[in-house]
N, C-alpha and C. Protein backbone atom coordinates (compact mmCIF):
# COMPACT_ATOMS: atom_id res chain seq x y z
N UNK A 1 0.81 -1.20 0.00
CA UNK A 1 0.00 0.00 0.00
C UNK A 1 0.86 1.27 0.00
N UNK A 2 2.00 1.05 0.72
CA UNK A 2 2.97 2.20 1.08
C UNK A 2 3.03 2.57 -0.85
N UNK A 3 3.79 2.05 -1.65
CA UNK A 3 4.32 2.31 -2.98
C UNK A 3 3.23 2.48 -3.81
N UNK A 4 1.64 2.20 -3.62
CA UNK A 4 0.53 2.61 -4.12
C UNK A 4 0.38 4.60 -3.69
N UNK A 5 0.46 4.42 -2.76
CA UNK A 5 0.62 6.08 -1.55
C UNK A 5 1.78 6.95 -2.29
N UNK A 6 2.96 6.19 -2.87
CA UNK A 6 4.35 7.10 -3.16
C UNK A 6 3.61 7.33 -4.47
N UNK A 7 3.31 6.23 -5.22
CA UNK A 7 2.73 6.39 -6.78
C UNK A 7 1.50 7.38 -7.11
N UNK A 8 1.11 7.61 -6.21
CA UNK A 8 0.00 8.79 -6.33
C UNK A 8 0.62 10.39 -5.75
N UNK A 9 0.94 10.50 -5.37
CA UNK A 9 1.77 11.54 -4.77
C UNK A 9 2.69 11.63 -6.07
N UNK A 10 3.54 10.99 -6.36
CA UNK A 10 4.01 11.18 -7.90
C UNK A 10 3.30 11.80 -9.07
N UNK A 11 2.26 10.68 -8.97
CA UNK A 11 1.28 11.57 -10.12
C UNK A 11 0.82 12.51 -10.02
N UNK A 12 0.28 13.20 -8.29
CA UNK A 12 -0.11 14.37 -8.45
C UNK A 12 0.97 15.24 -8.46
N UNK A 13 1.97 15.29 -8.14
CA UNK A 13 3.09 16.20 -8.35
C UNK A 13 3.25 16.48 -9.81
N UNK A 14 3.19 15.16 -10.80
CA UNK A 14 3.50 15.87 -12.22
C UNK A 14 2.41 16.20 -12.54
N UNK A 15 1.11 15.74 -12.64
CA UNK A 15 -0.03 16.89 -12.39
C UNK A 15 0.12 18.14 -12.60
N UNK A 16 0.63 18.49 -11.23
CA UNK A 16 0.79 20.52 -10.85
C UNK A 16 1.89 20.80 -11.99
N UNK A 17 3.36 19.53 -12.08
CA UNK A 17 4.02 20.75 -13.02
C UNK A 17 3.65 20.34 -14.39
N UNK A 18 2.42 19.38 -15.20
CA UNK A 18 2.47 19.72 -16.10
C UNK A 18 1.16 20.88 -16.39
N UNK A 19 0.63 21.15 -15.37
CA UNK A 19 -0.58 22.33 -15.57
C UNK A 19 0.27 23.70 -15.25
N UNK A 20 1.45 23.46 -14.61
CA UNK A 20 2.05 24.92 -14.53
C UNK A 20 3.08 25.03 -16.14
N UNK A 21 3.16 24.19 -16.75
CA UNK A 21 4.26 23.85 -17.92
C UNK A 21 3.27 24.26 -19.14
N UNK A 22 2.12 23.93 -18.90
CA UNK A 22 1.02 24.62 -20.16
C UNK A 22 0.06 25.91 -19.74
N UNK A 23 0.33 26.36 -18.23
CA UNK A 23 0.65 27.94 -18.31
C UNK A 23 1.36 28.48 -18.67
N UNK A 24 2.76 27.82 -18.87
CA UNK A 24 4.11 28.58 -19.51
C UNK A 24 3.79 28.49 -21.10
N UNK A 25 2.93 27.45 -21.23
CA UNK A 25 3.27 27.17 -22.70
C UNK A 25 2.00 28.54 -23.28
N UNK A 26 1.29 28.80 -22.52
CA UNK A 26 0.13 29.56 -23.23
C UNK A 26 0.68 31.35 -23.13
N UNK A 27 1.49 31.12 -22.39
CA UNK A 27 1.75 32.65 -22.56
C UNK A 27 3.38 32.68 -22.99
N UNK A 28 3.66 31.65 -23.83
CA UNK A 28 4.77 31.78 -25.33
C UNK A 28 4.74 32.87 -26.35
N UNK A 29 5.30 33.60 -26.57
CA UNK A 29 5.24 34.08 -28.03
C UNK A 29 6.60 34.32 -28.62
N UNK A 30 5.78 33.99 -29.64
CA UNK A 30 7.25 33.15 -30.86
C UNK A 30 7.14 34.51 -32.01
N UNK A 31 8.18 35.00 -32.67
CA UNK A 31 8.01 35.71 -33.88
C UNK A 31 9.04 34.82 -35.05
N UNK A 32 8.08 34.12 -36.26
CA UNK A 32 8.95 34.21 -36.82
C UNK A 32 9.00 35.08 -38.29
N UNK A 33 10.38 34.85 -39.41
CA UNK A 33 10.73 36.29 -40.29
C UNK A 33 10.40 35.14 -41.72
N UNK A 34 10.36 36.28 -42.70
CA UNK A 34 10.89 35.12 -44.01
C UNK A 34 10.77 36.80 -44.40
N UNK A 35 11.97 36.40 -45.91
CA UNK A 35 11.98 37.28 -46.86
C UNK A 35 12.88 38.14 -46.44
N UNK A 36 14.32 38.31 -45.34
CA UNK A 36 14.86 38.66 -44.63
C UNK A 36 14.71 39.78 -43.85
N UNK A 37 13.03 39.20 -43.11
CA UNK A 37 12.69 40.47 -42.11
C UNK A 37 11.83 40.79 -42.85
N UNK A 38 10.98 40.83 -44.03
CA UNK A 38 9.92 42.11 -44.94
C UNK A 38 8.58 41.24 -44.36
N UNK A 39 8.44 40.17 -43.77
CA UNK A 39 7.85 39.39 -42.96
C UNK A 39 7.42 38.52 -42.33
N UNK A 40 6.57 39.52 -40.89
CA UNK A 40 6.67 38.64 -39.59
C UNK A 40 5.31 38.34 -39.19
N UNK A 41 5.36 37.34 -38.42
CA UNK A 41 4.32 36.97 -37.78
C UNK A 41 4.35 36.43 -35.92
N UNK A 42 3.56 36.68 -35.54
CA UNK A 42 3.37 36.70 -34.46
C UNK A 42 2.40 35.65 -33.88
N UNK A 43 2.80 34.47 -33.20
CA UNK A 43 2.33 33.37 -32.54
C UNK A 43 2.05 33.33 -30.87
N UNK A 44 1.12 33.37 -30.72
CA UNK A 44 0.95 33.08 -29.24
C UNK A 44 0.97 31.45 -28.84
N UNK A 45 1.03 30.86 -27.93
CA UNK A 45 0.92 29.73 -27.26
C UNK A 45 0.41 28.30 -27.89
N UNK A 46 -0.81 28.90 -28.15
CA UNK A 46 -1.82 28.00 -28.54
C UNK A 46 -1.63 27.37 -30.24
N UNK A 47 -0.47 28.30 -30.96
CA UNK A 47 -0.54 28.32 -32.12
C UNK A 47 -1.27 29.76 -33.33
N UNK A 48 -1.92 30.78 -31.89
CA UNK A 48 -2.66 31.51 -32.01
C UNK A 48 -2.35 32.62 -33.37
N UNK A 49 -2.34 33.26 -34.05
CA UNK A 49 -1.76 33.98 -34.35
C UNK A 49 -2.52 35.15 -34.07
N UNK A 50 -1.41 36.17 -33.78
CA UNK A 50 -1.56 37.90 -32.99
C UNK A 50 -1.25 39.01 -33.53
N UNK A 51 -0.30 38.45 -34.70
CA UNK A 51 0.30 39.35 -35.22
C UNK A 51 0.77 39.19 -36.59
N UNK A 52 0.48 40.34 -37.94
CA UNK A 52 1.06 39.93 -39.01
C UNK A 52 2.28 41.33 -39.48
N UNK A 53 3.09 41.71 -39.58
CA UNK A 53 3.83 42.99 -40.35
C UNK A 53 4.27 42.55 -41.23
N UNK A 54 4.09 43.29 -42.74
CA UNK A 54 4.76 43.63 -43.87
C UNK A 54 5.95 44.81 -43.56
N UNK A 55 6.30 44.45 -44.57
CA UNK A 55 7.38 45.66 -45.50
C UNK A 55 6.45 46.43 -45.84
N UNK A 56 6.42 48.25 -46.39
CA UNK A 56 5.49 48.53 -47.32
C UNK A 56 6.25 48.35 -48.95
N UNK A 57 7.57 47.86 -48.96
CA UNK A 57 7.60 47.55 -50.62
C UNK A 57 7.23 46.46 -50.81
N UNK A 58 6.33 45.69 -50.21
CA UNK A 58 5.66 44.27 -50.77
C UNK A 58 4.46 44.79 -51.25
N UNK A 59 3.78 46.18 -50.51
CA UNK A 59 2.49 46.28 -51.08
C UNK A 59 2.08 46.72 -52.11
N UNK A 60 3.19 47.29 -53.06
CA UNK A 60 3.15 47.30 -54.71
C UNK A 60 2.17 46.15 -55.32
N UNK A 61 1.66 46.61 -56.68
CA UNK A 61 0.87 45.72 -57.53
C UNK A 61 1.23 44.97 -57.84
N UNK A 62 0.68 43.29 -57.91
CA UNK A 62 1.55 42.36 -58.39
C UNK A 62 2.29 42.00 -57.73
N UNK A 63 2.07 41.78 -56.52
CA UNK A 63 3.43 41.58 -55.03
C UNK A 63 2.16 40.40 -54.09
N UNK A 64 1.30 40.13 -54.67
CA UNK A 64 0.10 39.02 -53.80
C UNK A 64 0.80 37.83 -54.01
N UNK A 65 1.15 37.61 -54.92
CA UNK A 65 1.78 35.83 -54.63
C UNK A 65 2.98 36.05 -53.83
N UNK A 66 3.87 37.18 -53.57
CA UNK A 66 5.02 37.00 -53.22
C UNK A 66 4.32 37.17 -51.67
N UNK A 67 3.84 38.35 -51.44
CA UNK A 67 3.40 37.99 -49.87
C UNK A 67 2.68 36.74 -49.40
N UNK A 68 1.86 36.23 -50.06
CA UNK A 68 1.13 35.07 -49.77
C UNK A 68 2.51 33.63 -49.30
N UNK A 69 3.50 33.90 -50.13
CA UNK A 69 4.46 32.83 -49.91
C UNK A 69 5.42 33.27 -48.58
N UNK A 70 5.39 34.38 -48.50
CA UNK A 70 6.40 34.69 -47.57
C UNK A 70 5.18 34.70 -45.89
N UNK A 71 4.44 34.38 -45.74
CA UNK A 71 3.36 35.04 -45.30
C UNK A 71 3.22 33.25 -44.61
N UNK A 72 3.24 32.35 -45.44
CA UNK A 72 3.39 30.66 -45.45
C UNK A 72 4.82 30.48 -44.62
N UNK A 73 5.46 30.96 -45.44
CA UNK A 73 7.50 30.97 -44.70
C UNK A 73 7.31 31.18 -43.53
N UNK A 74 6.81 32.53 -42.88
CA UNK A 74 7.13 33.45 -41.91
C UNK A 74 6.28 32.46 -40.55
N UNK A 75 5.18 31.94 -40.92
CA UNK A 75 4.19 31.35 -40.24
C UNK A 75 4.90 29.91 -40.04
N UNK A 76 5.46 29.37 -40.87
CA UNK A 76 6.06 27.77 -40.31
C UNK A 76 7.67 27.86 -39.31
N UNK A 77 8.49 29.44 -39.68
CA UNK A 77 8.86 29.71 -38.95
C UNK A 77 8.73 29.95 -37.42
N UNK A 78 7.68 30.63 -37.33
CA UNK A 78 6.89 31.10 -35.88
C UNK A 78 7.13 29.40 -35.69
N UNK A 79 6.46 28.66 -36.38
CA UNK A 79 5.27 27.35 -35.36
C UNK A 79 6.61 26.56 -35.03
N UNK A 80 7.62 26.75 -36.18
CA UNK A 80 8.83 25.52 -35.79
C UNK A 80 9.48 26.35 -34.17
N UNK A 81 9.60 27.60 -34.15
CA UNK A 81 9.93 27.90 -33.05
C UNK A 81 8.92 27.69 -31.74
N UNK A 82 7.58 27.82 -31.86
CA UNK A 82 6.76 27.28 -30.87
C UNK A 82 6.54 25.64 -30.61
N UNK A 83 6.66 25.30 -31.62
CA UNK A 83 6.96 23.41 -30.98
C UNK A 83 7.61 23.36 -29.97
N UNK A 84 9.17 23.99 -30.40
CA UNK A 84 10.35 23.86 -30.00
C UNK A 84 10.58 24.28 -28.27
N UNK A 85 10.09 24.90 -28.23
CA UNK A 85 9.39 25.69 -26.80
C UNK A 85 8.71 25.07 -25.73
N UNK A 86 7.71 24.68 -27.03
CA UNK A 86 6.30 23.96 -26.18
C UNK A 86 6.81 22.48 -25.45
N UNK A 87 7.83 21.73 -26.56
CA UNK A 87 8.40 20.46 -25.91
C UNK A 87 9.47 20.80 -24.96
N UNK A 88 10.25 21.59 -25.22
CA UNK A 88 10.77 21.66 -23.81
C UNK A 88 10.38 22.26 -22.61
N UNK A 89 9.30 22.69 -22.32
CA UNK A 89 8.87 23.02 -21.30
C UNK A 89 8.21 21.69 -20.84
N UNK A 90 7.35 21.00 -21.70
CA UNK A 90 6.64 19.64 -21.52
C UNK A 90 7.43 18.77 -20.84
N UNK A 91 8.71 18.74 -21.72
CA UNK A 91 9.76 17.48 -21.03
C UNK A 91 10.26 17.87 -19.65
N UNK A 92 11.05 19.14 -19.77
CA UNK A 92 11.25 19.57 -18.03
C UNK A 92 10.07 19.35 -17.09
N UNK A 93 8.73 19.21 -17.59
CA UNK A 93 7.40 18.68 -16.63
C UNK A 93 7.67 17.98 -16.18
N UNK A 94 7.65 16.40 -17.43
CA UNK A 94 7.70 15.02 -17.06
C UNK A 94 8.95 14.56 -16.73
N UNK A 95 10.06 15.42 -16.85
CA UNK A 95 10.48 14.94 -15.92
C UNK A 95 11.19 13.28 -16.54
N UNK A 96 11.50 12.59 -15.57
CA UNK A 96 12.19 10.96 -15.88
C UNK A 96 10.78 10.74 -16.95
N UNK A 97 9.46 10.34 -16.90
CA UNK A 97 8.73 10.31 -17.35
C UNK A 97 9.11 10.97 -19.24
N UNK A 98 9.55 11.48 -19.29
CA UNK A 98 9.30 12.35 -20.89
C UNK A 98 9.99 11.40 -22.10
N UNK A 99 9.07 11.52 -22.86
CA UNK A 99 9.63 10.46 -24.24
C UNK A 99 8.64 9.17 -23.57
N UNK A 100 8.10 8.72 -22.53
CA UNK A 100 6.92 7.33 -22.79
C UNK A 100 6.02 7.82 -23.15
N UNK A 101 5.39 7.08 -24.06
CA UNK A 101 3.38 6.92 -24.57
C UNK A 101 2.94 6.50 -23.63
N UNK A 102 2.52 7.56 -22.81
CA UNK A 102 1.55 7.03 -21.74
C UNK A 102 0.28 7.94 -22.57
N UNK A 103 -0.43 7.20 -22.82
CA UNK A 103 -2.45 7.62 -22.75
C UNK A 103 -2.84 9.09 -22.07
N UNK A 104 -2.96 10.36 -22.69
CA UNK A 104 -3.54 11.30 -22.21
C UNK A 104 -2.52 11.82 -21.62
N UNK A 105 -1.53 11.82 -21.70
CA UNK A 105 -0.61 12.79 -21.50
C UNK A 105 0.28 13.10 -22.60
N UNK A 106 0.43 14.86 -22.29
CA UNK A 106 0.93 15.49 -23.61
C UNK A 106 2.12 15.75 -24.03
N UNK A 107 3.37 14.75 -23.69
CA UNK A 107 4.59 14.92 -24.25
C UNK A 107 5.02 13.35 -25.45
């Protein structure tokens, strides 16, 4: 019974730090660039997006496919940097735990 008692006390401990680890994760924000800087985008936590800036020499005529692509760039930028974030805060949660498939938990 004793190691049933330690095993729950375990779990609720990673519990608290993985609900404090996806408070960290929700108030992330990631910027990423394409087009060297002419644009950015702005990611919150969730994947959210908050934010878009152009250049104004993209907004010339005939400049829609080029923003539309850089606009794609700038946005997989942001998200590769918010993964990147999001799992290491996850793993410092779990702790010895991080990297198993355990069922309903998010690392």
């Amino acid at each position: 019974m004793k190691d049933l008692q330690g095993l729950m006390k375990q779990a609720q401990a990673m519990q608290a730090k993985l609900a404090e680890a996806q408070e960290k994760v929700a108030a992330i924000v990631v910027e990423g660039t394409s087009g060297g800087g002419m644009v950015k985008v702005t990611l919150r936590g969730a994947g959210e997006l908050s934010g878009v800036e152009l250049d104004e020499s993209l907004l010339a005529p005939g400049e829609g496919e080029v923003i539309a692509d850089l606009l794609v760039a700038a946005h997989a930028d942001a998200r590769r940097k918010l993964e990147a974030q999001t799992a290491e805060l996850m793993q410092a949660a779990a702790g010895p735990l991080a990297g198993m498939k355990i069922p309903g938990m998010p690392f």
